[in-house]
N, C-alpha and C. Protein backbone atom coordinates (compact mmCIF):
# COMPACT_ATOMS: atom_id res chain seq x y z
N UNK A 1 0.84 -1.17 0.00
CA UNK A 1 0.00 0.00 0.00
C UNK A 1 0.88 1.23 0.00
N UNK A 2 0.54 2.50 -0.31
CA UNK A 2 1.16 3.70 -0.89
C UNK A 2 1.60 4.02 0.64
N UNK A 3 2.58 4.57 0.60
CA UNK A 3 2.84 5.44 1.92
C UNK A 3 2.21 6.64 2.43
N UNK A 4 1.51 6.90 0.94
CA UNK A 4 0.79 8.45 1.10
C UNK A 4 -0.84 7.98 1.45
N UNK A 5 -1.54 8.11 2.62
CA UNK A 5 -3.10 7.93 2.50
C UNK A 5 -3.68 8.42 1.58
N UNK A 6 -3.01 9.93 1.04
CA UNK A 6 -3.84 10.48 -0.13
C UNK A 6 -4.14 9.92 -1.29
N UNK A 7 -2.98 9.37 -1.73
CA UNK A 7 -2.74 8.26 -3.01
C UNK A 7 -2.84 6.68 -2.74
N UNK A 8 -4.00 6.14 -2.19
CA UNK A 8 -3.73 4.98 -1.95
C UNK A 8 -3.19 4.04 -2.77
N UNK A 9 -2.76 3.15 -2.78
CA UNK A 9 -2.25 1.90 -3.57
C UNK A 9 -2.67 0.91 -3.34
N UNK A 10 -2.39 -0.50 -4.16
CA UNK A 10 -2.90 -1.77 -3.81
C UNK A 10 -2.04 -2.58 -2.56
N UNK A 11 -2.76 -3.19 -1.91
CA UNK A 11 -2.08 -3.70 -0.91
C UNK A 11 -1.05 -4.89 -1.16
N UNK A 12 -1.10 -5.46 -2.34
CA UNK A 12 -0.28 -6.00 -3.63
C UNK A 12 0.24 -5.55 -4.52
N UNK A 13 1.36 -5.71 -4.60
CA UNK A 13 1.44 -4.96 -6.32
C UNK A 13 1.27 -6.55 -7.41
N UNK A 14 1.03 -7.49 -6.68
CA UNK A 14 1.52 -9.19 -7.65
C UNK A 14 0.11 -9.57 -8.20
N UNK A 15 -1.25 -8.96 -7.69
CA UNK A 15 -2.05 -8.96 -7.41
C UNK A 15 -3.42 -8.45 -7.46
N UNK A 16 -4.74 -8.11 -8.33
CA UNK A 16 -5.40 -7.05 -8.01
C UNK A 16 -6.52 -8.10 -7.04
N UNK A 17 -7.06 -6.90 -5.85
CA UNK A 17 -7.87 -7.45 -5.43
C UNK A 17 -9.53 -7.12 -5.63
N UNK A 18 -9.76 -8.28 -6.21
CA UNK A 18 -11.37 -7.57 -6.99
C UNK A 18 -12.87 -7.26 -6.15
N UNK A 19 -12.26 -7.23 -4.37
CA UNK A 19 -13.10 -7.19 -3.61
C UNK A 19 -13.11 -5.65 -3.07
N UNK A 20 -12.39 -5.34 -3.50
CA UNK A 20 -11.54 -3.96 -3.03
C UNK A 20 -11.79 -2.74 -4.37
N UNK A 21 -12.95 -1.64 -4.09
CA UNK A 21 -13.31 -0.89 -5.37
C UNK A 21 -12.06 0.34 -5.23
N UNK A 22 -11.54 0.18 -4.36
CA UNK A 22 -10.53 1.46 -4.56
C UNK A 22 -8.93 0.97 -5.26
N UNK A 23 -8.98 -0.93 -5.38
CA UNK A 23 -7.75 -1.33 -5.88
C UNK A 23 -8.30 -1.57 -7.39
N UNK A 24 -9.55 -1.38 -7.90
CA UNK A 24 -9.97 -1.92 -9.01
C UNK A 24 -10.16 -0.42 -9.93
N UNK A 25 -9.94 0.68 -9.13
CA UNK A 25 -9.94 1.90 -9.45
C UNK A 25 -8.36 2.48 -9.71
N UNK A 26 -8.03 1.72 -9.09
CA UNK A 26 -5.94 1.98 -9.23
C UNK A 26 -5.54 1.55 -10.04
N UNK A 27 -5.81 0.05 -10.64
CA UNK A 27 -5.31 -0.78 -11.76
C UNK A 27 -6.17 -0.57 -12.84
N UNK A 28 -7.06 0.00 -13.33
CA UNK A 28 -7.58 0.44 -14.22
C UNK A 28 -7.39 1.58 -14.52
N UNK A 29 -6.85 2.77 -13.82
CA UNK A 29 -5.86 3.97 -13.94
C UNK A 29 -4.70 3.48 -14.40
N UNK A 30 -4.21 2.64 -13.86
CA UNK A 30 -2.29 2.38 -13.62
C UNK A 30 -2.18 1.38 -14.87
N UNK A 31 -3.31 0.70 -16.07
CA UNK A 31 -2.88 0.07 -16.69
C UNK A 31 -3.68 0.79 -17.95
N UNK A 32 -4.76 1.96 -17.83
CA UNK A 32 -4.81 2.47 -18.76
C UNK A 32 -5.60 2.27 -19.22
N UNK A 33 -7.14 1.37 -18.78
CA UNK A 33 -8.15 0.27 -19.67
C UNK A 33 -8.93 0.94 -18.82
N UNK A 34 -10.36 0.52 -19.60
CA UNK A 34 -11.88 0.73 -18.95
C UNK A 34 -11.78 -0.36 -17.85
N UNK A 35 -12.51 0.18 -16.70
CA UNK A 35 -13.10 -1.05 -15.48
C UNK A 35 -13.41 -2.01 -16.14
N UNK A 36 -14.48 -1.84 -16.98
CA UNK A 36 -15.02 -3.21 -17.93
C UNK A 36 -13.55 -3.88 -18.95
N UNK A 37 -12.99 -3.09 -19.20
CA UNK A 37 -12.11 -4.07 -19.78
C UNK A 37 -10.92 -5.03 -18.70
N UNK A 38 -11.03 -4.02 -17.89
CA UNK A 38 -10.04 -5.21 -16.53
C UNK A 38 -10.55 -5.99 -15.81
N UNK A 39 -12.06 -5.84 -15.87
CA UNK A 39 -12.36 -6.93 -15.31
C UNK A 39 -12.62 -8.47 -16.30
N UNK A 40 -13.21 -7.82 -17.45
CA UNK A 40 -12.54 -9.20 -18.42
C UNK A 40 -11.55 -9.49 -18.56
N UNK A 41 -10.06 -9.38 -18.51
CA UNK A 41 -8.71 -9.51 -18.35
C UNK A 41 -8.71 -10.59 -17.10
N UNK A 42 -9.30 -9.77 -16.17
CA UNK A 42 -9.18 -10.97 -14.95
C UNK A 42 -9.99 -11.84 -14.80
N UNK A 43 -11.23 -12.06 -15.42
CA UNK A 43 -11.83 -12.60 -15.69
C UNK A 43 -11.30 -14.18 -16.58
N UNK A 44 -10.72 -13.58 -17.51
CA UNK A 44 -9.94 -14.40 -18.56
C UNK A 44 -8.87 -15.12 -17.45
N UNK A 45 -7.66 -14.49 -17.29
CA UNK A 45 -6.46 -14.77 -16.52
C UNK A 45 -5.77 -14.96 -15.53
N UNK A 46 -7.54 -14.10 -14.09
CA UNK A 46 -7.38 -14.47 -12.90
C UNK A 46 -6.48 -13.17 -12.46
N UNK A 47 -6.23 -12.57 -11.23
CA UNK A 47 -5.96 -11.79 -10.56
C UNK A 47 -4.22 -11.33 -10.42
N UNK A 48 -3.39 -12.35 -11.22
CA UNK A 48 -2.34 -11.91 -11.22
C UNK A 48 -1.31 -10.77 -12.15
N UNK A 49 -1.51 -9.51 -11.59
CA UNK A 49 -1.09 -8.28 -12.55
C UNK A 49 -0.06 -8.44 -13.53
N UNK A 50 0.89 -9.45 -13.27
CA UNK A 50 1.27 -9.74 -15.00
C UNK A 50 1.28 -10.39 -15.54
N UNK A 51 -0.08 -11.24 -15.38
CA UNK A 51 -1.05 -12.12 -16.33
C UNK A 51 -2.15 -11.18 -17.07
N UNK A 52 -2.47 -9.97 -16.07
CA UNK A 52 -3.63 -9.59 -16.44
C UNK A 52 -2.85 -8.58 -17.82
N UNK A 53 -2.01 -7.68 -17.34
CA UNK A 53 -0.68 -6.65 -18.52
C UNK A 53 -0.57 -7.84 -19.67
N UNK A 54 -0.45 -9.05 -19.81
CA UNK A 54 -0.49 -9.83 -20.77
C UNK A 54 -1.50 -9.67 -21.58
N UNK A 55 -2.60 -10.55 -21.09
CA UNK A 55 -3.95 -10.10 -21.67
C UNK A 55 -4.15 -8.95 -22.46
N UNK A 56 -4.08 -7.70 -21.84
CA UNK A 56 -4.07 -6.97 -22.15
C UNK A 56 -3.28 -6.27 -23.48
N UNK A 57 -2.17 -7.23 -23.80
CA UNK A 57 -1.30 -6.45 -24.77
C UNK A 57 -0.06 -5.54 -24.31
N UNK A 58 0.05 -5.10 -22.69
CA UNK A 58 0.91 -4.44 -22.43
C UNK A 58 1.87 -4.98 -21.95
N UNK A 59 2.64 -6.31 -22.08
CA UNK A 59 3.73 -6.52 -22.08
C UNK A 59 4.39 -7.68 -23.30
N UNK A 60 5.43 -7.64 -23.38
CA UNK A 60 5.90 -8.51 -24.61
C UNK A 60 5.89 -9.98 -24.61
């Protein structure tokens, strides 16, 4: 989690947690996609952030 309360972060970075609307609001900022598209990503690939950056096209 962020050090700053103002800027929260995920309490994972390995990880999104899809129970959590303020970590599903971070990784859909931080990877650049609609909510609806990250949640099909994880949907598809399951909760691990660089499975989900796969999916997605954003890593090689």
């Amino acid at each position: 989690m962020s050090d700053n309360p103002l800027e929260p972060g995920p309490q994972d970075y390995d990880r999104i947690n899809v129970n959590v609307e303020s970590e599903i609001e971070y990784w859909s900022k931080e990877l650049g996609v609609s909510r609806d598209r990250l949640a099909r990503a994880i949907e598809a690939v399951g909760e691990k952030v660089g499975d989900v950056r796969r999916q997605l096209g954003l890593t090689a």
